[in-house]
Protein backbone atom coordinates (compact mmCIF):
# COMPACT_ATOMS: atom_id res chain seq x y z
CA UNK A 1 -25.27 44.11 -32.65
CA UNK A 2 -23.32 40.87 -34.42
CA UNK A 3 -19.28 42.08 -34.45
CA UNK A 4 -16.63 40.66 -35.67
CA UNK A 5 -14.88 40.71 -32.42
CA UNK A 6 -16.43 37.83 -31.06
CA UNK A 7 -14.69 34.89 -33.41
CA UNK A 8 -13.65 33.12 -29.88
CA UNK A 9 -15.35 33.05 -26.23
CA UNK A 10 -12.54 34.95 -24.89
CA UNK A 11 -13.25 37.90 -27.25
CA UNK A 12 -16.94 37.48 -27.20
CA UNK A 13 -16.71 37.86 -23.16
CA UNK A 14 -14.42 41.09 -23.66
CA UNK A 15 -17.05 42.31 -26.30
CA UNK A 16 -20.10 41.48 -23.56
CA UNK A 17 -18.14 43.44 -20.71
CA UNK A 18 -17.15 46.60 -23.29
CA UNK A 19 -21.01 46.75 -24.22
CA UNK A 20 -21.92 46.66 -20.30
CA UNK A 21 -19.73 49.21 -19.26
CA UNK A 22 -20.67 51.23 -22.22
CA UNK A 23 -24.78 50.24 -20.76
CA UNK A 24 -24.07 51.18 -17.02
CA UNK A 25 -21.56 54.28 -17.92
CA UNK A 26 -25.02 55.63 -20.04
CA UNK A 27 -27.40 54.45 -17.30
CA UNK A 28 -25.20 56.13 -14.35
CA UNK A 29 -25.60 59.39 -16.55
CA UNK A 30 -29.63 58.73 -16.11
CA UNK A 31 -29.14 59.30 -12.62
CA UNK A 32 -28.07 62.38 -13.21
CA UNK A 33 -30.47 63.39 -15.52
CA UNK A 34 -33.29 61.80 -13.23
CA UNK A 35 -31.96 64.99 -10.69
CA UNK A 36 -31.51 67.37 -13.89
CA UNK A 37 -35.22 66.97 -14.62
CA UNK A 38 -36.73 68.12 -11.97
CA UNK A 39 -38.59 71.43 -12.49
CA UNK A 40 -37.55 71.20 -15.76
CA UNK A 41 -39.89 68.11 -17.31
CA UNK A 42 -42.45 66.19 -15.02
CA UNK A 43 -41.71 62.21 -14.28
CA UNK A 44 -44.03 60.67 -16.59
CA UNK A 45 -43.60 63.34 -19.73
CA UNK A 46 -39.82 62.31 -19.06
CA UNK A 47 -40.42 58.49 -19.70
CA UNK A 48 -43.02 58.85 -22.20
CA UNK A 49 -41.03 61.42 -24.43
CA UNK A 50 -37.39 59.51 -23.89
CA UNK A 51 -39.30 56.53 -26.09
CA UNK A 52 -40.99 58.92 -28.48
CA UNK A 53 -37.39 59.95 -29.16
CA UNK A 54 -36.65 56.29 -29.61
CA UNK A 55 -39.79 55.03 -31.86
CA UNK A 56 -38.92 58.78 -34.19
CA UNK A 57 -35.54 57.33 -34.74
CA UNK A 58 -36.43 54.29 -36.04
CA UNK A 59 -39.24 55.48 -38.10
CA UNK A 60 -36.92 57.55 -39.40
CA UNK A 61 -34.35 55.46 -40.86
CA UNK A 62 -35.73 52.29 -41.03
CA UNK A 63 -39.52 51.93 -41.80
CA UNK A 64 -38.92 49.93 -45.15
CA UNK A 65 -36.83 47.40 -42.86
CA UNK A 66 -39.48 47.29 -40.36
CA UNK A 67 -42.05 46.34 -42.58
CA UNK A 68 -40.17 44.00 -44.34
CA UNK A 69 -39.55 42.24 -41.40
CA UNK A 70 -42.82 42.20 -40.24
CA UNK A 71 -43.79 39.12 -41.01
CA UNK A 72 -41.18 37.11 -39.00
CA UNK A 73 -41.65 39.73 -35.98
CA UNK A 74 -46.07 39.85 -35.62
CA UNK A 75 -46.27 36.77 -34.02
CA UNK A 76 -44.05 38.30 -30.76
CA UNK A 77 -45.23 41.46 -30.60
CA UNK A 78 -47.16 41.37 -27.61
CA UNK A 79 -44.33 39.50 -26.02
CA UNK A 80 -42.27 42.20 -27.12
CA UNK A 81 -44.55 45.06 -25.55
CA UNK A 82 -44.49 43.23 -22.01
CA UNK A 83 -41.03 43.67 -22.04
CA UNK A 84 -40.91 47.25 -23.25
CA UNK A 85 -43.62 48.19 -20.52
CA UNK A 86 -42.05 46.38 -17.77
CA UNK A 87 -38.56 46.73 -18.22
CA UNK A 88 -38.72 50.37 -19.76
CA UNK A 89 -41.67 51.80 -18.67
CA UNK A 90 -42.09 50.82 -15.20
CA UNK A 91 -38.55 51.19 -14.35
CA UNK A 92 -38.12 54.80 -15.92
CA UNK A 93 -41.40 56.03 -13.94
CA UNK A 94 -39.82 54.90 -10.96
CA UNK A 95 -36.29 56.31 -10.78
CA UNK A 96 -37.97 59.73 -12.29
CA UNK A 97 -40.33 59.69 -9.56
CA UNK A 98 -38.19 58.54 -6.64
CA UNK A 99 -35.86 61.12 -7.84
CA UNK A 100 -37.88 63.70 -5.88
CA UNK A 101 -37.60 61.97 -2.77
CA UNK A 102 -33.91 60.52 -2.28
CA UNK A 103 -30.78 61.73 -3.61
CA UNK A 104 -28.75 60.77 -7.07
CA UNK A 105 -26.39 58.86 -5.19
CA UNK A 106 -28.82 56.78 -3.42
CA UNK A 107 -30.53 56.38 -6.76
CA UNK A 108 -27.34 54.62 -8.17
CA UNK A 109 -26.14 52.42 -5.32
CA UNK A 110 -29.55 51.34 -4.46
CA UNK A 111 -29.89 49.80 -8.12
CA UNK A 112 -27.13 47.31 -6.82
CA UNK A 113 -29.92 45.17 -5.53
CA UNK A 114 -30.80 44.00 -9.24
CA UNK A 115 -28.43 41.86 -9.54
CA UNK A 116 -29.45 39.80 -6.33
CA UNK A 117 -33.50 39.98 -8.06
CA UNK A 118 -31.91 38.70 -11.86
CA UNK A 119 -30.19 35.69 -10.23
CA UNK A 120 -32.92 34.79 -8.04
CA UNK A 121 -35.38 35.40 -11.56
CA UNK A 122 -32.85 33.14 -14.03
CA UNK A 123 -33.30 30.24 -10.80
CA UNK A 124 -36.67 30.54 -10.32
CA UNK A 125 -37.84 30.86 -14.34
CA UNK A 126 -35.15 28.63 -16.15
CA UNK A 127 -33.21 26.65 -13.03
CA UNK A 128 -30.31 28.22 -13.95
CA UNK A 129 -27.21 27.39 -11.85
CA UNK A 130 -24.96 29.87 -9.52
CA UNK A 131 -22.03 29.19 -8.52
CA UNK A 132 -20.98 29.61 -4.92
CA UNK A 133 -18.72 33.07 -5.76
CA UNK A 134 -21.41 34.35 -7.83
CA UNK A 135 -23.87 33.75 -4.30
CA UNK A 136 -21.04 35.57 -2.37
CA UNK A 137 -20.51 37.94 -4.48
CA UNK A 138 -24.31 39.01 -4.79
CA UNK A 139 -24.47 39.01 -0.53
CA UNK A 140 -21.22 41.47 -0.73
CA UNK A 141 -23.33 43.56 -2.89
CA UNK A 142 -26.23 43.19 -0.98
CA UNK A 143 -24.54 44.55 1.65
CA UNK A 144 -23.83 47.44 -0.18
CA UNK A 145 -27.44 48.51 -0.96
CA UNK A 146 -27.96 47.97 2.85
CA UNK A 147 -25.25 50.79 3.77
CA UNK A 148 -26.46 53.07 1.43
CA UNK A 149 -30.51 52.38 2.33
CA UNK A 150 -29.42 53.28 6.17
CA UNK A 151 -27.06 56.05 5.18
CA UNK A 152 -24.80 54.22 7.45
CA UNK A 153 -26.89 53.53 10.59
CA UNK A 154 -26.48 50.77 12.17
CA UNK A 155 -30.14 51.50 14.12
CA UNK A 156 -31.43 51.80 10.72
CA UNK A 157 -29.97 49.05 9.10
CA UNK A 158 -31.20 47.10 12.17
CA UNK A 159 -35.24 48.76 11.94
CA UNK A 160 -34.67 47.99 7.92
CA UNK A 161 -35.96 51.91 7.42
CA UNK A 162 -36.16 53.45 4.04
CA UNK A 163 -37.49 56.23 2.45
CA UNK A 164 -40.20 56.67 0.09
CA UNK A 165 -37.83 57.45 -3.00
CA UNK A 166 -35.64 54.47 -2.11
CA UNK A 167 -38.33 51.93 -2.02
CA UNK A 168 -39.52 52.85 -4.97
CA UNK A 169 -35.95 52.88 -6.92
CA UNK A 170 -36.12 49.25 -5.61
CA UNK A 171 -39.49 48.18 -6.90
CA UNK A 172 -37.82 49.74 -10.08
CA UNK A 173 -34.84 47.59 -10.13
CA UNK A 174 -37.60 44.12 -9.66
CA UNK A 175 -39.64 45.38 -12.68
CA UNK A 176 -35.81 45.61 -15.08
CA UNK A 177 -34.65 42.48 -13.20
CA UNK A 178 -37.53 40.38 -14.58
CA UNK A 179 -37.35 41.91 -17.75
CA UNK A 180 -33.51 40.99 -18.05
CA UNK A 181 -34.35 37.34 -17.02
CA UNK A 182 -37.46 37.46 -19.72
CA UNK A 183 -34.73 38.00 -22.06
CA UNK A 184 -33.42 34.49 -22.50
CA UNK A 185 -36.74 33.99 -24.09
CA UNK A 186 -36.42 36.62 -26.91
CA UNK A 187 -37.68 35.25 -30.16
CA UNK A 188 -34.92 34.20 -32.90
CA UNK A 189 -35.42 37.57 -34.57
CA UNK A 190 -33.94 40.34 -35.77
CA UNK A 191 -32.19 42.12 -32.60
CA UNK A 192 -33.11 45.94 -34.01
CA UNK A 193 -36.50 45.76 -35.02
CA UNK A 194 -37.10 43.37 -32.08
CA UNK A 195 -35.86 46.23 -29.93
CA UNK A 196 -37.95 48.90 -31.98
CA UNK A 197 -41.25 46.95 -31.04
CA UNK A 198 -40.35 46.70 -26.85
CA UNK A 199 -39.56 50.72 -27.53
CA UNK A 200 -43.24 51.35 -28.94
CA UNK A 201 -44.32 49.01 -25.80
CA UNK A 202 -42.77 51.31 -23.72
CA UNK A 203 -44.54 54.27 -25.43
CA UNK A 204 -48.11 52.90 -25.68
CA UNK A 205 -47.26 51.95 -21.66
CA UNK A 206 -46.30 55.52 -20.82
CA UNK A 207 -49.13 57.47 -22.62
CA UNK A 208 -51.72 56.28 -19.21
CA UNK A 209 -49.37 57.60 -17.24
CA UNK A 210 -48.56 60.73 -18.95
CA UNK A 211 -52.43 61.12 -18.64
CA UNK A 212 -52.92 60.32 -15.06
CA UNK A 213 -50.27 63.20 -14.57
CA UNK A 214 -52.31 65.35 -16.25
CA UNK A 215 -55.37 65.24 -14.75
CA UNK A 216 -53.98 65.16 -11.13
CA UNK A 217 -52.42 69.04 -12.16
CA UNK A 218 -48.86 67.76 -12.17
CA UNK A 219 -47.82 67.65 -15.71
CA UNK A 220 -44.97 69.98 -16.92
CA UNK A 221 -44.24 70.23 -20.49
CA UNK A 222 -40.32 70.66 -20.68
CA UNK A 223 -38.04 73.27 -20.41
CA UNK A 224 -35.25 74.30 -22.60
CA UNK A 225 -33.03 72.08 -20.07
CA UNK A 226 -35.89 69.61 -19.88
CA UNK A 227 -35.63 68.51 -23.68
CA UNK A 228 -31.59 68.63 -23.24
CA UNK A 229 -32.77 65.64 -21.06
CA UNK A 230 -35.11 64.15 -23.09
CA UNK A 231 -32.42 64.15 -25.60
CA UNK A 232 -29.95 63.09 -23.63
CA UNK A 233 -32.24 59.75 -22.31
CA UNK A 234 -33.78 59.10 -25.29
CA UNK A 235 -30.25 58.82 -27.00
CA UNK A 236 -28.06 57.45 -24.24
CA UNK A 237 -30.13 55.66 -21.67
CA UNK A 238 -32.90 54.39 -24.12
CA UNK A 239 -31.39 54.02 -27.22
CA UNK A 240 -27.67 52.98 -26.87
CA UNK A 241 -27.83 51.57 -23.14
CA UNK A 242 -30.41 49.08 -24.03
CA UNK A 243 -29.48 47.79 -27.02
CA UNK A 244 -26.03 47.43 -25.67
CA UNK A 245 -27.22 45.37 -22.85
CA UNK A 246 -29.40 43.19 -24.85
CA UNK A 247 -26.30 42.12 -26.32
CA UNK A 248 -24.18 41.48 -23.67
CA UNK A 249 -27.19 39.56 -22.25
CA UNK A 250 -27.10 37.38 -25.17
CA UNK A 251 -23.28 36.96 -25.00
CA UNK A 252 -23.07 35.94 -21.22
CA UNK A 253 -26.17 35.28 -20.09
CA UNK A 254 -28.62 37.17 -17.49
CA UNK A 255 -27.16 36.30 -14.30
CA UNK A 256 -23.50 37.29 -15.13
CA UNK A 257 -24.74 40.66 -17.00
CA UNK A 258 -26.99 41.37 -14.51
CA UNK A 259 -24.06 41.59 -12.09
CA UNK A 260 -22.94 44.86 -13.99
CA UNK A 261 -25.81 46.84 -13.29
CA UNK A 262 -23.23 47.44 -9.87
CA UNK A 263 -21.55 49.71 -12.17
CA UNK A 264 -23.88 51.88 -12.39
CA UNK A 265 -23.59 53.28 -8.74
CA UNK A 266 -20.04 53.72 -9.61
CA UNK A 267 -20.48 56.10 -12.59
CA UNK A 268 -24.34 57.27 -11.39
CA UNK A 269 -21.98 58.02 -8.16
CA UNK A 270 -19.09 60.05 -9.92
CA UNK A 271 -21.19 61.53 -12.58
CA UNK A 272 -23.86 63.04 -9.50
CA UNK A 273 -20.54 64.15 -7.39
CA UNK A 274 -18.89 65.90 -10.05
CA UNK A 275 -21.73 67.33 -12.18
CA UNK A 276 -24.62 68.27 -9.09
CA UNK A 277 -22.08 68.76 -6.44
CA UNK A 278 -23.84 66.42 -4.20
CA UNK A 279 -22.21 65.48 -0.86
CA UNK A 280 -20.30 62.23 -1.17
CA UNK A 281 -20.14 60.85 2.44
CA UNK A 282 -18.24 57.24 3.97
CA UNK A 283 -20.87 54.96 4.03
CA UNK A 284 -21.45 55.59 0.52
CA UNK A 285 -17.74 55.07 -0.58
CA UNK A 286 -17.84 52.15 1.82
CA UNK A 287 -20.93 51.05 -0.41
CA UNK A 288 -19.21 51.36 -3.39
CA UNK A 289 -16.10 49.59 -2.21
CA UNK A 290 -18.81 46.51 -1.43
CA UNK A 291 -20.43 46.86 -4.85
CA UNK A 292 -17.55 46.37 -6.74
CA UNK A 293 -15.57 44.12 -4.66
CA UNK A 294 -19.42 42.03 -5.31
CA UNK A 295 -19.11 42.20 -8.99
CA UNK A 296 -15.29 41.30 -9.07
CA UNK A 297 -16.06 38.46 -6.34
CA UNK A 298 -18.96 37.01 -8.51
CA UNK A 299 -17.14 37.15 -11.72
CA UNK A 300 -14.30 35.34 -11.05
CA UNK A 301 -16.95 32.13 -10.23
CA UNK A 302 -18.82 32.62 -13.44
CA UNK A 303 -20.46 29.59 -14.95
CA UNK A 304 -20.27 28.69 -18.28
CA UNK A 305 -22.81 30.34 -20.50
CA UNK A 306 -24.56 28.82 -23.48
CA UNK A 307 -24.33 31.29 -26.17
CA UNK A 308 -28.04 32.73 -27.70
CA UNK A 309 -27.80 32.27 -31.54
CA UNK A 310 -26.87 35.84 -33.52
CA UNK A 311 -29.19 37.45 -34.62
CA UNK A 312 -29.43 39.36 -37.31
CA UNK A 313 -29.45 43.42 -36.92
């Protein structure tokens, strides 16, 4: 997504944190939706058919791009199917399925912890270095996630208790936090078709899963409201979201775009209050009010970040 806003870093840091917000506002709306689909579309027919909408898009409009770029992109396309199954796959199956278990607003808060998992990723896989306010800021956060997991508890907090939904919303948020970090090693290629082939990743991934649910009895073909949903993820979520946050990845690095996956629990917060009237309690403003003060905290120590080359979309 090359723009011509980015002629400085300046600008090109204002065009990463406009295509993050845009990224977390669509992703908070997936929390909603994750609530929305229930009896309406089954967990796994959700994530596989958000990417079918995905791959028909592109298949639609671009199949004499795709195959002229074909040549530069085969020799990455498993690479690029890792991604698509880990970062898209595994993380859609488990917000859909944990949204049966814990409520929308745990769903968003909880998915603060990523940004703790990306920074500990980028150390681990490329030595890259954090900056004392970016450590502080990911422990303010941290304690966010905490007041939310215990719904406020201290004699939770202190037996570390969570529920089933929550642990797996956090197993969720390691499988997208490795992916993120994995994205430092995307291939000089075009950004688009790139993207296409980690969509059709994420498809081929699904269809196992979309059988397992079958056999096991539990597989519900959607609704009228259930393909609003599919529409709505495959367009917002899927499509938009990611590709926005690609960018921004390239543009400031995974550590520091990590860090706005704490918006999500903002909107996913707002967007589950006002549109499923869902109870919105102290600990989890309190939680909130620790996620963001996190973000600001961290950003304000950011380390300089070495530009990926455009690519070409």
């Amino acid at each position: 997504m090359s723009s011509p806003f980015v002629a400085s870093p300046h600008r090109a840091t204002g065009w990463a944190y406009l295509l993050l917000v845009v990224a977390t506002l669509a992703w908070g709306g997936n929390v909603v939706a994750s609530r929305l689909a229930i009896g309406a579309v089954s967990p796994m027919a959700l994530t596989s058919l958000r990417w079918v909408v995905v791959v028909a898009i592109f298949l639609a409009l671009g199949p004499r791009r795709l195959a002229r770029e074909w040549p530069a992109l085969r020799p990455h396309w498993r690479f690029a199917f890792v991604m698509g199954a880990a970062g898209y796959t595994v993380f859609s199956a488990m917000i859909y399925i944990a949204a049966y278990y814990t409520e929308a607003v745990n769903l968003a808060i909880l998915q603060g912890a990523m940004p703790a998992m990306v920074m500990a990723g980028a150390l681990l896989a490329h030595g890259t270095r954090v900056g004392s306010s970016q450590i502080a800021g990911v422990l303010v956060t941290l304690a966010g996630v905490l007041v939310v997991a215990s719904k406020g508890e201290l004699e939770a907090l202190a037996a570390l208790r969570f529920n089933g939904g929550d642990l797996l919303m956090l197993l969720g948020c390691a499988s997208y936090a490795g992916y993120t970090v994995a994205l430092r090693r995307r291939p000089d290629v075009p950004a688009m078709s790139f993207f296409f082939l980690m969509a059709a990743g994420a498809l081929l991934a699904s269809l196992p899963l979309v059988a397992l649910e079958a056999l096991l009895g539990r597989l519900q073909w959607p609704t009228l409201q259930g393909w609003a949903v599919v529409l709505f993820v495959g367009l917002g979520p899927s499509l938009i979201a990611q590709r926005a946050f690609i960018r921004g990845v390239e543009l400031i690095g995974p550590g520091r775009a990590g860090l706005f996956v704490n918006l999500v629990p903002v909107f996913g917060a707002f967007l589950s209050v006002v549109l499923l009237g869902e109870r919105f309690a102290f600990y989890h403003a309190l939680a909130l009010a620790l996620v963001l003060a996190g973000i600001l905290l961290a950003e304000r120590g950011a380390l300089p970040w070495r530009r990926a080359p455009r690519t070409k979309t």
